[in-house]
C-alpha atoms as a PDB file:
ATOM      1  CA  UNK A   1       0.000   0.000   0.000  1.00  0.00           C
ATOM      2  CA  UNK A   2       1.022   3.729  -0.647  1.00  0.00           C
ATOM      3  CA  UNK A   3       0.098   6.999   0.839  1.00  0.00           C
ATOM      4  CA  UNK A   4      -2.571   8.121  -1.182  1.00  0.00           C
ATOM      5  CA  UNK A   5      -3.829   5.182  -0.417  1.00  0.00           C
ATOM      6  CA  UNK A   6      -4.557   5.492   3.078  1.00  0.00           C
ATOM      7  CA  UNK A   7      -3.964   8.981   3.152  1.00  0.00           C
ATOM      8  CA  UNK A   8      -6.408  11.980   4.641  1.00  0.00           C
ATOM      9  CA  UNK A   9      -7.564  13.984   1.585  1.00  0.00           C
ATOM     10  CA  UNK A  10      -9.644  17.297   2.721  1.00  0.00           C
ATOM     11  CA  UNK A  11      -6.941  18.156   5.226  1.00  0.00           C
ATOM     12  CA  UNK A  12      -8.051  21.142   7.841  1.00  0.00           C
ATOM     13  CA  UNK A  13      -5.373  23.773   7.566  1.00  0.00           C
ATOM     14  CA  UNK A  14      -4.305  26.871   8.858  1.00  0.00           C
ATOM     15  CA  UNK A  15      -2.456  30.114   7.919  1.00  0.00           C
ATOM     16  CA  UNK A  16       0.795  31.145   9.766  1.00  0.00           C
ATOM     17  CA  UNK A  17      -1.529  34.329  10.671  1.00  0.00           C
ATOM     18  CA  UNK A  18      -3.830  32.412  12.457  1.00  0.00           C
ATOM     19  CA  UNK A  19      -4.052  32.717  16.352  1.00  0.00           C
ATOM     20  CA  UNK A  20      -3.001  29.945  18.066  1.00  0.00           C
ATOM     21  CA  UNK A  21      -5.797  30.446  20.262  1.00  0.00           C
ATOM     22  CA  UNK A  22      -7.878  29.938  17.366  1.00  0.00           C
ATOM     23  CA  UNK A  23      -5.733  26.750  15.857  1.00  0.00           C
ATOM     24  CA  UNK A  24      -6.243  25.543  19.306  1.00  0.00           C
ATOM     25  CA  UNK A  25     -10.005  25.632  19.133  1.00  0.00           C
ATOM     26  CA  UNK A  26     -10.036  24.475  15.566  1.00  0.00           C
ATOM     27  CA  UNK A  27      -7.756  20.927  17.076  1.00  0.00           C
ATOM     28  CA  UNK A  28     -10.137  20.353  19.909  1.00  0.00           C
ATOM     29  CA  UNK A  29     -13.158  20.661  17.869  1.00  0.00           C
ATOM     30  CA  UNK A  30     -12.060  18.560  15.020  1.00  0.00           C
ATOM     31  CA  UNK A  31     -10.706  16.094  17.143  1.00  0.00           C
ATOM     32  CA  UNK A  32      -7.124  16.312  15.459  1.00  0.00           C
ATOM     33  CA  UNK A  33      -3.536  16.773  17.427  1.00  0.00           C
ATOM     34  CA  UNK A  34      -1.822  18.743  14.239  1.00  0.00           C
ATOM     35  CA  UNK A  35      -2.741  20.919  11.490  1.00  0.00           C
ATOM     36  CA  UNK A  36      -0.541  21.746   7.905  1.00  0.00           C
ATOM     37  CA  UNK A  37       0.127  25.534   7.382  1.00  0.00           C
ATOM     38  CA  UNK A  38      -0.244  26.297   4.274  1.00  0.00           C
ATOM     39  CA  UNK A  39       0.995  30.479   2.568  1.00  0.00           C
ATOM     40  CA  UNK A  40      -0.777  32.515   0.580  1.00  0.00           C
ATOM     41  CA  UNK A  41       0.046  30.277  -2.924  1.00  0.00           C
ATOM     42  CA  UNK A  42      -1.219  26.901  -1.199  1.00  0.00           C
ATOM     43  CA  UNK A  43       2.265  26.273  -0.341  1.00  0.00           C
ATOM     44  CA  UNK A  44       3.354  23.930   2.535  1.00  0.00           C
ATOM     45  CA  UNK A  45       4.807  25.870   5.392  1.00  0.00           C
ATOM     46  CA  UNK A  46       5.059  24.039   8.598  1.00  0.00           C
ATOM     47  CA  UNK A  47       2.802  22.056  10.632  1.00  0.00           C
ATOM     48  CA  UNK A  48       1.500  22.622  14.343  1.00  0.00           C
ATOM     49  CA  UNK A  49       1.062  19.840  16.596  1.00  0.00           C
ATOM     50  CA  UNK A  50      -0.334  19.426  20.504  1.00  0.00           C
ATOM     51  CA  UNK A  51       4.134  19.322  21.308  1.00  0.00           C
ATOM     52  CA  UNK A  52       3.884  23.374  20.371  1.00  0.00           C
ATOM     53  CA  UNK A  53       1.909  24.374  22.746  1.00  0.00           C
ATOM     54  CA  UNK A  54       3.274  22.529  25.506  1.00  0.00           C
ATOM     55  CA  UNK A  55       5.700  25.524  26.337  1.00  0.00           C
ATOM     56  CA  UNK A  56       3.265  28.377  27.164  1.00  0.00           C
ATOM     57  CA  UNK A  57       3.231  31.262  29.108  1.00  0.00           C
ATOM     58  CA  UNK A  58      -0.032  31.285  29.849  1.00  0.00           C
ATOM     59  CA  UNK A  59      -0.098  28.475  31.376  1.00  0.00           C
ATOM     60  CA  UNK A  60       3.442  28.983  33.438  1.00  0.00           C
ATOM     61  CA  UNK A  61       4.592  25.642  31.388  1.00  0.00           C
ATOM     62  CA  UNK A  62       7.583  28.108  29.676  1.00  0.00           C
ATOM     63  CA  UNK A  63      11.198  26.743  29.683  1.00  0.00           C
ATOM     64  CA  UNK A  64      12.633  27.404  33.172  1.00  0.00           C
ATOM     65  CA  UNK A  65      16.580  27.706  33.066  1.00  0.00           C
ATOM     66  CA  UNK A  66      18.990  28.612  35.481  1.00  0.00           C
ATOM     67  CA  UNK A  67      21.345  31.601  35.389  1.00  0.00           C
ATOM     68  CA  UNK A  68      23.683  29.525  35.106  1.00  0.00           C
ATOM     69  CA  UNK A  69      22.577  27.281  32.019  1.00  0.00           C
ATOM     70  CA  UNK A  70      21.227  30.414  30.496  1.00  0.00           C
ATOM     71  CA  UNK A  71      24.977  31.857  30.184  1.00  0.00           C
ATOM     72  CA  UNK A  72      25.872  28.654  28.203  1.00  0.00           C
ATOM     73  CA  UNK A  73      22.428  28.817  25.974  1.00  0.00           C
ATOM     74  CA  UNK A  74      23.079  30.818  22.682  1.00  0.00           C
ATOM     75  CA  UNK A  75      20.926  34.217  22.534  1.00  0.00           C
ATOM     76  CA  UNK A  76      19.602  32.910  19.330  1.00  0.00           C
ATOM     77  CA  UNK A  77      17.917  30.357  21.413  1.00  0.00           C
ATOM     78  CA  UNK A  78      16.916  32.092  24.421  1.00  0.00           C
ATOM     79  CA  UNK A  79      14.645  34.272  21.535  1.00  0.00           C
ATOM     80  CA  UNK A  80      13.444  31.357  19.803  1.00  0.00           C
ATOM     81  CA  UNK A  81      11.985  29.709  23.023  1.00  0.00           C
ATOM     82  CA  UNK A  82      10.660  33.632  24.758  1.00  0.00           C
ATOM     83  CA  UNK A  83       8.745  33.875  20.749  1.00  0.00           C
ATOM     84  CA  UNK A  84       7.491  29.872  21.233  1.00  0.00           C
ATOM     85  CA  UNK A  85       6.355  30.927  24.775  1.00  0.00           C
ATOM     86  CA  UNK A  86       4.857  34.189  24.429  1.00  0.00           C
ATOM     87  CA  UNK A  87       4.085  34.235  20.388  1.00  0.00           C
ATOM     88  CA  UNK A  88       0.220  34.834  19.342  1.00  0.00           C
ATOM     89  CA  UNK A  89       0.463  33.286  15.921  1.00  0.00           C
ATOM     90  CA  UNK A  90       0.680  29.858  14.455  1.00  0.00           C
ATOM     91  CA  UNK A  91       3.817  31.520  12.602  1.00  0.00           C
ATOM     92  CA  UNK A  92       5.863  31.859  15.954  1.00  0.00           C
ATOM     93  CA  UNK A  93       5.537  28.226  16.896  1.00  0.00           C
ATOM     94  CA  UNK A  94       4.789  26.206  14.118  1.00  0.00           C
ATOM     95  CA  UNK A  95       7.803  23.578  13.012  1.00  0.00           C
ATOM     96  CA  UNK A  96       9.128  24.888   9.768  1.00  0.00           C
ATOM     97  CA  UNK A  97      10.171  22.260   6.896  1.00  0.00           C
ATOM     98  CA  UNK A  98       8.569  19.340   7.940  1.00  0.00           C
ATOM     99  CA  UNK A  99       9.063  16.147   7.027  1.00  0.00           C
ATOM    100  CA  UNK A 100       6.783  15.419   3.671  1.00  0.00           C
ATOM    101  CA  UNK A 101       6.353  12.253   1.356  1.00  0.00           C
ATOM    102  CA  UNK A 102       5.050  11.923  -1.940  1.00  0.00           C
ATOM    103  CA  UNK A 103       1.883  10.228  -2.559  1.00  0.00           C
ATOM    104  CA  UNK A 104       3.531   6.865  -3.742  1.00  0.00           C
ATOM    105  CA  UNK A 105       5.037   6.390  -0.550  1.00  0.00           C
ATOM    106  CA  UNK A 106       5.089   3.049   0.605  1.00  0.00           C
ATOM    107  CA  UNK A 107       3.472   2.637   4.143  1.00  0.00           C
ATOM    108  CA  UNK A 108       7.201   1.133   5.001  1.00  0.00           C
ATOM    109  CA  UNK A 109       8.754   4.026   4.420  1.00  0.00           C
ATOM    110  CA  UNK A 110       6.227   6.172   6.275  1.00  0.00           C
ATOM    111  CA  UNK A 111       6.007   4.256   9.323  1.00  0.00           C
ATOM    112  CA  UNK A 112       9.844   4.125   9.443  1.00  0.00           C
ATOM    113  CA  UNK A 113      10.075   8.162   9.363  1.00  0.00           C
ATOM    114  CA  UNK A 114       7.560   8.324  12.255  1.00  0.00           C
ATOM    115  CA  UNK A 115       9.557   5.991  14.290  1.00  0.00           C
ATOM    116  CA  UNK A 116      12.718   7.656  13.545  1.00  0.00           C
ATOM    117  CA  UNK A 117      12.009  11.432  13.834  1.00  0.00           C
ATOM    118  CA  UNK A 118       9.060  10.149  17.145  1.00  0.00           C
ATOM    119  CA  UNK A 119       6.109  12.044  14.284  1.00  0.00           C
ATOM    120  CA  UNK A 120       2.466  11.353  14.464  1.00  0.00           C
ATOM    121  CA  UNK A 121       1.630  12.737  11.155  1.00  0.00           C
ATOM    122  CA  UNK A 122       3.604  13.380   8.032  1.00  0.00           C
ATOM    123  CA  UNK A 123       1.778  15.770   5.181  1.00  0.00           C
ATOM    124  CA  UNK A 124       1.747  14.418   1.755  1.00  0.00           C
ATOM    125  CA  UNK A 125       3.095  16.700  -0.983  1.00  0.00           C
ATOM    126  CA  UNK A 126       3.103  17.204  -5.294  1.00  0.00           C
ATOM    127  CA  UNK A 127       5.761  19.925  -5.549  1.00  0.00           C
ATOM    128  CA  UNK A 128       5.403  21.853  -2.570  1.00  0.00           C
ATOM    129  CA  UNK A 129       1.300  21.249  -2.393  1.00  0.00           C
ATOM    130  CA  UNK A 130      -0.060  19.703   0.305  1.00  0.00           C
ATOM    131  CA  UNK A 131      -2.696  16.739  -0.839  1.00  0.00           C
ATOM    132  CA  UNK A 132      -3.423  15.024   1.981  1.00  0.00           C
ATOM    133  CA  UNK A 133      -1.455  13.875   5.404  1.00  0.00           C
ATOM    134  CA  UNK A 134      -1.013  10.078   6.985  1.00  0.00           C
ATOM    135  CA  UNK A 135      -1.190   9.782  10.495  1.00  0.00           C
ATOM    136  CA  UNK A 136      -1.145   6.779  12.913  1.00  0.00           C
ATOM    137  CA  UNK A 137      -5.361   7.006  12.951  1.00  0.00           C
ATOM    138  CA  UNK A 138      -4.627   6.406   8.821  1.00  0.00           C
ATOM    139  CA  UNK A 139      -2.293   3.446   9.648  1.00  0.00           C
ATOM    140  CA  UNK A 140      -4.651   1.895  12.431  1.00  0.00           C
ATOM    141  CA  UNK A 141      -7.461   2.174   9.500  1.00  0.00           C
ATOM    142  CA  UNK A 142      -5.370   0.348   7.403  1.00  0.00           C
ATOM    143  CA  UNK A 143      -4.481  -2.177   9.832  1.00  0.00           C
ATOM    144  CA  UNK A 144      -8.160  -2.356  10.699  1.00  0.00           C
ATOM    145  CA  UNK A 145      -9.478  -2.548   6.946  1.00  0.00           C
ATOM    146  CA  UNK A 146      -6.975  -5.774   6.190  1.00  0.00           C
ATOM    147  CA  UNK A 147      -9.476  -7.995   7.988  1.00  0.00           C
ATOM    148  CA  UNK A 148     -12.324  -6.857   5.402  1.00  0.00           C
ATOM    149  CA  UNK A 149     -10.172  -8.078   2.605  1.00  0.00           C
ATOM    150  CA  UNK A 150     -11.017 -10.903   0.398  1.00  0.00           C
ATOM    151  CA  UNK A 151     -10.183 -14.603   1.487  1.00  0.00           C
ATOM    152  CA  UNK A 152      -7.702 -15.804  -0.384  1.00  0.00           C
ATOM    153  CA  UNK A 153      -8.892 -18.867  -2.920  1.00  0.00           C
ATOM    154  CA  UNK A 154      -5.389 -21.037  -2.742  1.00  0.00           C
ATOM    155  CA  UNK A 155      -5.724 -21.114   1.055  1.00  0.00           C
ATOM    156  CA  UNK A 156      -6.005 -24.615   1.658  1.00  0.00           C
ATOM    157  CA  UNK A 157      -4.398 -27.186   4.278  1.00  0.00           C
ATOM    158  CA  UNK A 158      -1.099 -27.084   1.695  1.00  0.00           C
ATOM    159  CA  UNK A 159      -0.764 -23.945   0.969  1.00  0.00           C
ATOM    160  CA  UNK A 160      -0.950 -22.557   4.367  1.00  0.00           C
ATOM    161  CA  UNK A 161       1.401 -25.360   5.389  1.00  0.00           C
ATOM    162  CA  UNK A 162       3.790 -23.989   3.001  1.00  0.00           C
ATOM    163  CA  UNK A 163       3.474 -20.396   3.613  1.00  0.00           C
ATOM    164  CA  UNK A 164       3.800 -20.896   7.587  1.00  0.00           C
ATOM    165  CA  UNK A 165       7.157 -23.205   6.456  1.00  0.00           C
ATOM    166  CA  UNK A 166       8.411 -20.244   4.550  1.00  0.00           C
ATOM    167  CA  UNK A 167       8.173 -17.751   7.129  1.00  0.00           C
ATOM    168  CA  UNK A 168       9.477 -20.194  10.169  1.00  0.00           C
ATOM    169  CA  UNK A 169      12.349 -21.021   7.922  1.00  0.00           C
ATOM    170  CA  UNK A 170      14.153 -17.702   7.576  1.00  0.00           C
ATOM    171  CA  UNK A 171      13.638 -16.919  11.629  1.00  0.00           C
ATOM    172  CA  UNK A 172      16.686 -17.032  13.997  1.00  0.00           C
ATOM    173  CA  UNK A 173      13.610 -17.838  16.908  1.00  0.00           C
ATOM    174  CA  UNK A 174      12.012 -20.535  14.963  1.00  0.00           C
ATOM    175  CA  UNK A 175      11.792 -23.930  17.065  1.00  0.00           C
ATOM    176  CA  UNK A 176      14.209 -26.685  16.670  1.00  0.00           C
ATOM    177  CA  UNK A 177      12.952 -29.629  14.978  1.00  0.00           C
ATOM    178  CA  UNK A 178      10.103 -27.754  13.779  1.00  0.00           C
ATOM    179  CA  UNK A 179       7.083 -29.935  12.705  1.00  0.00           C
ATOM    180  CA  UNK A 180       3.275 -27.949  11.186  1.00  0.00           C
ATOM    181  CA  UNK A 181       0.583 -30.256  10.811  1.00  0.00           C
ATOM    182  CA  UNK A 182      -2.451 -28.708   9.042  1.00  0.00           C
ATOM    183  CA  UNK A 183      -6.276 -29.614   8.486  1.00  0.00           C
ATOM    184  CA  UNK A 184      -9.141 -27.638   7.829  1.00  0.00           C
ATOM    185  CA  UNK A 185      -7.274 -24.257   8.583  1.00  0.00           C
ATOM    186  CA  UNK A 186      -6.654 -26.107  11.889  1.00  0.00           C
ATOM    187  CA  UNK A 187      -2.476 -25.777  12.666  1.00  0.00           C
ATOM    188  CA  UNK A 188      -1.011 -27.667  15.383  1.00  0.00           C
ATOM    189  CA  UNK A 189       3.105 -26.981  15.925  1.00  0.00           C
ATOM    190  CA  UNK A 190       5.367 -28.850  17.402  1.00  0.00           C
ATOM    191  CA  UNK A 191       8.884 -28.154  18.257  1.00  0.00           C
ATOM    192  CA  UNK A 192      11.564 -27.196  20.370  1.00  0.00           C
ATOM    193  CA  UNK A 193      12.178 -23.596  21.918  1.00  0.00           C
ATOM    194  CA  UNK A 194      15.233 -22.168  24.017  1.00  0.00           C
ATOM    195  CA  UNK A 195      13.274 -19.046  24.517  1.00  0.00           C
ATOM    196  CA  UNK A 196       9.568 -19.104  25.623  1.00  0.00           C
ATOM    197  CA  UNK A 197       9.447 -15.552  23.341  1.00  0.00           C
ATOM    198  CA  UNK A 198       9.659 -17.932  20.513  1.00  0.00           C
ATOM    199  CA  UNK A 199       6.725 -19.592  21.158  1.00  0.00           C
ATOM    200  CA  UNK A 200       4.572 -16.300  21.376  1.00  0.00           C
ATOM    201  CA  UNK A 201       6.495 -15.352  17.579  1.00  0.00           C
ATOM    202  CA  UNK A 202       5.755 -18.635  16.368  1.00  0.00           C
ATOM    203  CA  UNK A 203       1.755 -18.695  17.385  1.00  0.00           C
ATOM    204  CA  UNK A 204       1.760 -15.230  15.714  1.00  0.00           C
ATOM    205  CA  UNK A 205       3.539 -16.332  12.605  1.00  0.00           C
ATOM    206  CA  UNK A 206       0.670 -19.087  12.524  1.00  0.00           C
ATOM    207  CA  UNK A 207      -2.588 -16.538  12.944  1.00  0.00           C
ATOM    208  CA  UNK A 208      -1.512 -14.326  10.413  1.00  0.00           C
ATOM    209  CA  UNK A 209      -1.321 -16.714   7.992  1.00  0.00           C
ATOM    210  CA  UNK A 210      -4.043 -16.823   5.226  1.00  0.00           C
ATOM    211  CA  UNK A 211      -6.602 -19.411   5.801  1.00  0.00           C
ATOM    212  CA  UNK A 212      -5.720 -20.414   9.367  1.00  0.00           C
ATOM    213  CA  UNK A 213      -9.074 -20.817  11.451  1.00  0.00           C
ATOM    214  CA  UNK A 214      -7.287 -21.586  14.929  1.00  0.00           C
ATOM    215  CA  UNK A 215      -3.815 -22.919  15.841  1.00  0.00           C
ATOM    216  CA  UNK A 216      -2.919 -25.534  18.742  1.00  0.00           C
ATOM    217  CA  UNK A 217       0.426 -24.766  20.411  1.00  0.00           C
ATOM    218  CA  UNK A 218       2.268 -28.296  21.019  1.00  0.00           C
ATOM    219  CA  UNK A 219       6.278 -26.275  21.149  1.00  0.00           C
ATOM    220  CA  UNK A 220       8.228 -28.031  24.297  1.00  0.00           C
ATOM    221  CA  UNK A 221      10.501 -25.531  26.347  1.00  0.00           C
ATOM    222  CA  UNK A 222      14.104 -27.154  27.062  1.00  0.00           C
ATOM    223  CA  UNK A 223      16.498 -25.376  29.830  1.00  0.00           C
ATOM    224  CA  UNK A 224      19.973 -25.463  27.257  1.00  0.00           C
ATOM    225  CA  UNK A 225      21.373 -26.323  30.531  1.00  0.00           C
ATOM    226  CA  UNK A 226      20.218 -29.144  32.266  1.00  0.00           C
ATOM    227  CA  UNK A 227      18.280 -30.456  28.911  1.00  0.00           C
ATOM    228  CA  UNK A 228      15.130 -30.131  31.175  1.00  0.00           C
ATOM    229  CA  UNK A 229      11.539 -29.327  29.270  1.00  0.00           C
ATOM    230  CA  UNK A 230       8.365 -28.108  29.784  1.00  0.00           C
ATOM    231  CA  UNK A 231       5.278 -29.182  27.754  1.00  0.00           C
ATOM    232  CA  UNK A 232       3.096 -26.560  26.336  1.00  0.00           C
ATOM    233  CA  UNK A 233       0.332 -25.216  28.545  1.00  0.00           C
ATOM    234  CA  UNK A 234      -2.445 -26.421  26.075  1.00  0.00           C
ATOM    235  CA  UNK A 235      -0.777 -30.185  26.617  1.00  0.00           C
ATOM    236  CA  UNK A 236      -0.146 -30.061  30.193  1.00  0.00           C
ATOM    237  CA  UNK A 237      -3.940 -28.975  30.461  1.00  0.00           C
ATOM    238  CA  UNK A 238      -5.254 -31.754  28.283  1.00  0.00           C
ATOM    239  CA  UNK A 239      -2.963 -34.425  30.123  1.00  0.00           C
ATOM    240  CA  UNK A 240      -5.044 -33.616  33.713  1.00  0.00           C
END
């Protein structure tokens, strides 16, 4: 998937002359943590999220420093943080040059920049227009909408045997002596695990697989010490 796929189309805006008092109004009714700025042309500007209003004076939230940090804190940004603290337009505390994708994005790439630069939204441009913007609500959506997709026709007992064989295969975690029985969507796994983490990854691996209906967890877990195992839960509790 890309980002105009998933992305937000009829994006709520704002000019960097807006009041921040009203951008804040405009977020709270909407229901939205950030909003694009766009100039006078249309052209992306910045974007203001919930993070710049943290530091307000209004609410005695403004950067406290000591004397003594203050004499090794450049002027330049003493001035920056007194206009982010006292400023009355979106201008003074909007983030300038944001991070921006194009609309054939792939979600793998997008996800990645949130994680890296800790983003909740990222605008999507053509040139320097603004189109739309993906946030993590787009993402959940997409996440959300997989489940309405359409079962896939080759998803019998060997196929999904296969698949699940393919994606165990390449795994550092996968269990020793690794063994997938399949029939009727129903996957039972046996093996052996150094790492009870594995057995979690290997379940996982097992429900996301197309076709599955339910999966029985038969994975012993041996101490690499004393070569002493443990029985899954499911066949401890159907020995009693």
């Amino acid at each position: 998937m890309r980002a105009h796929q998933i992305m937000t189309h009829n994006v709520i805006t704002v000019s960097p002359e807006t009041s921040i008092f009203a951008a804040a109004s405009m977020m709270l009714e909407n229901h939205i943590s950030g909003l694009p700025v766009l100039g006078p042309s249309g052209e992306l500007m910045g974007i203001v999220s919930e993070a710049d209003f943290l530091r307000r004076s209004e609410i005695g939230t403004q950067r406290k420093r000591s004397r003594w940090l203050q004499f090794f804190t450049s002027a330049g940004r003493l001035a920056d943080d007194f206009v982010t603290e006292r400023g009355r337009t979106v201008g003074d505390i909007m983030t300038r040059d944001p991070i921006t994708v194009g609309e054939d994005t792939e979600l793998e790439k997008l996800v990645s920049l949130m994680e890296r630069n800790g983003i909740k939204r990222i605008p999507v441009v053509r040139g320097n227009r603004l189109v739309g913007i993906v946030t993590r609500s787009n993402l959940l959506r997409a996440v959300a909408g997989m489940a309405r997709e359409i079962p896939d026709p080759t998803a019998d007992d060997d196929h999904i045997c296969a698949r699940l064989l393919r994606t165990l295969s390449t795994a550092d975690w996968r269990p020793m002596g690794l063994q997938i029985s399949v029939r009727n969507g129903v996957v039972h796994l046996h093996g052996l695990i150094t790492d009870d983490r594995a057995r979690r990854a290997a379940i996982v691996a097992a429900e996301t697989t197309e076709g599955v209906k339910e999966v029985h967890d038969h994975i012993c877990l041996v101490d690499s010490w004393s070569g002493y195992y443990v029985e899954s839960a499911e066949d401890i509790k159907a020995a009693i």
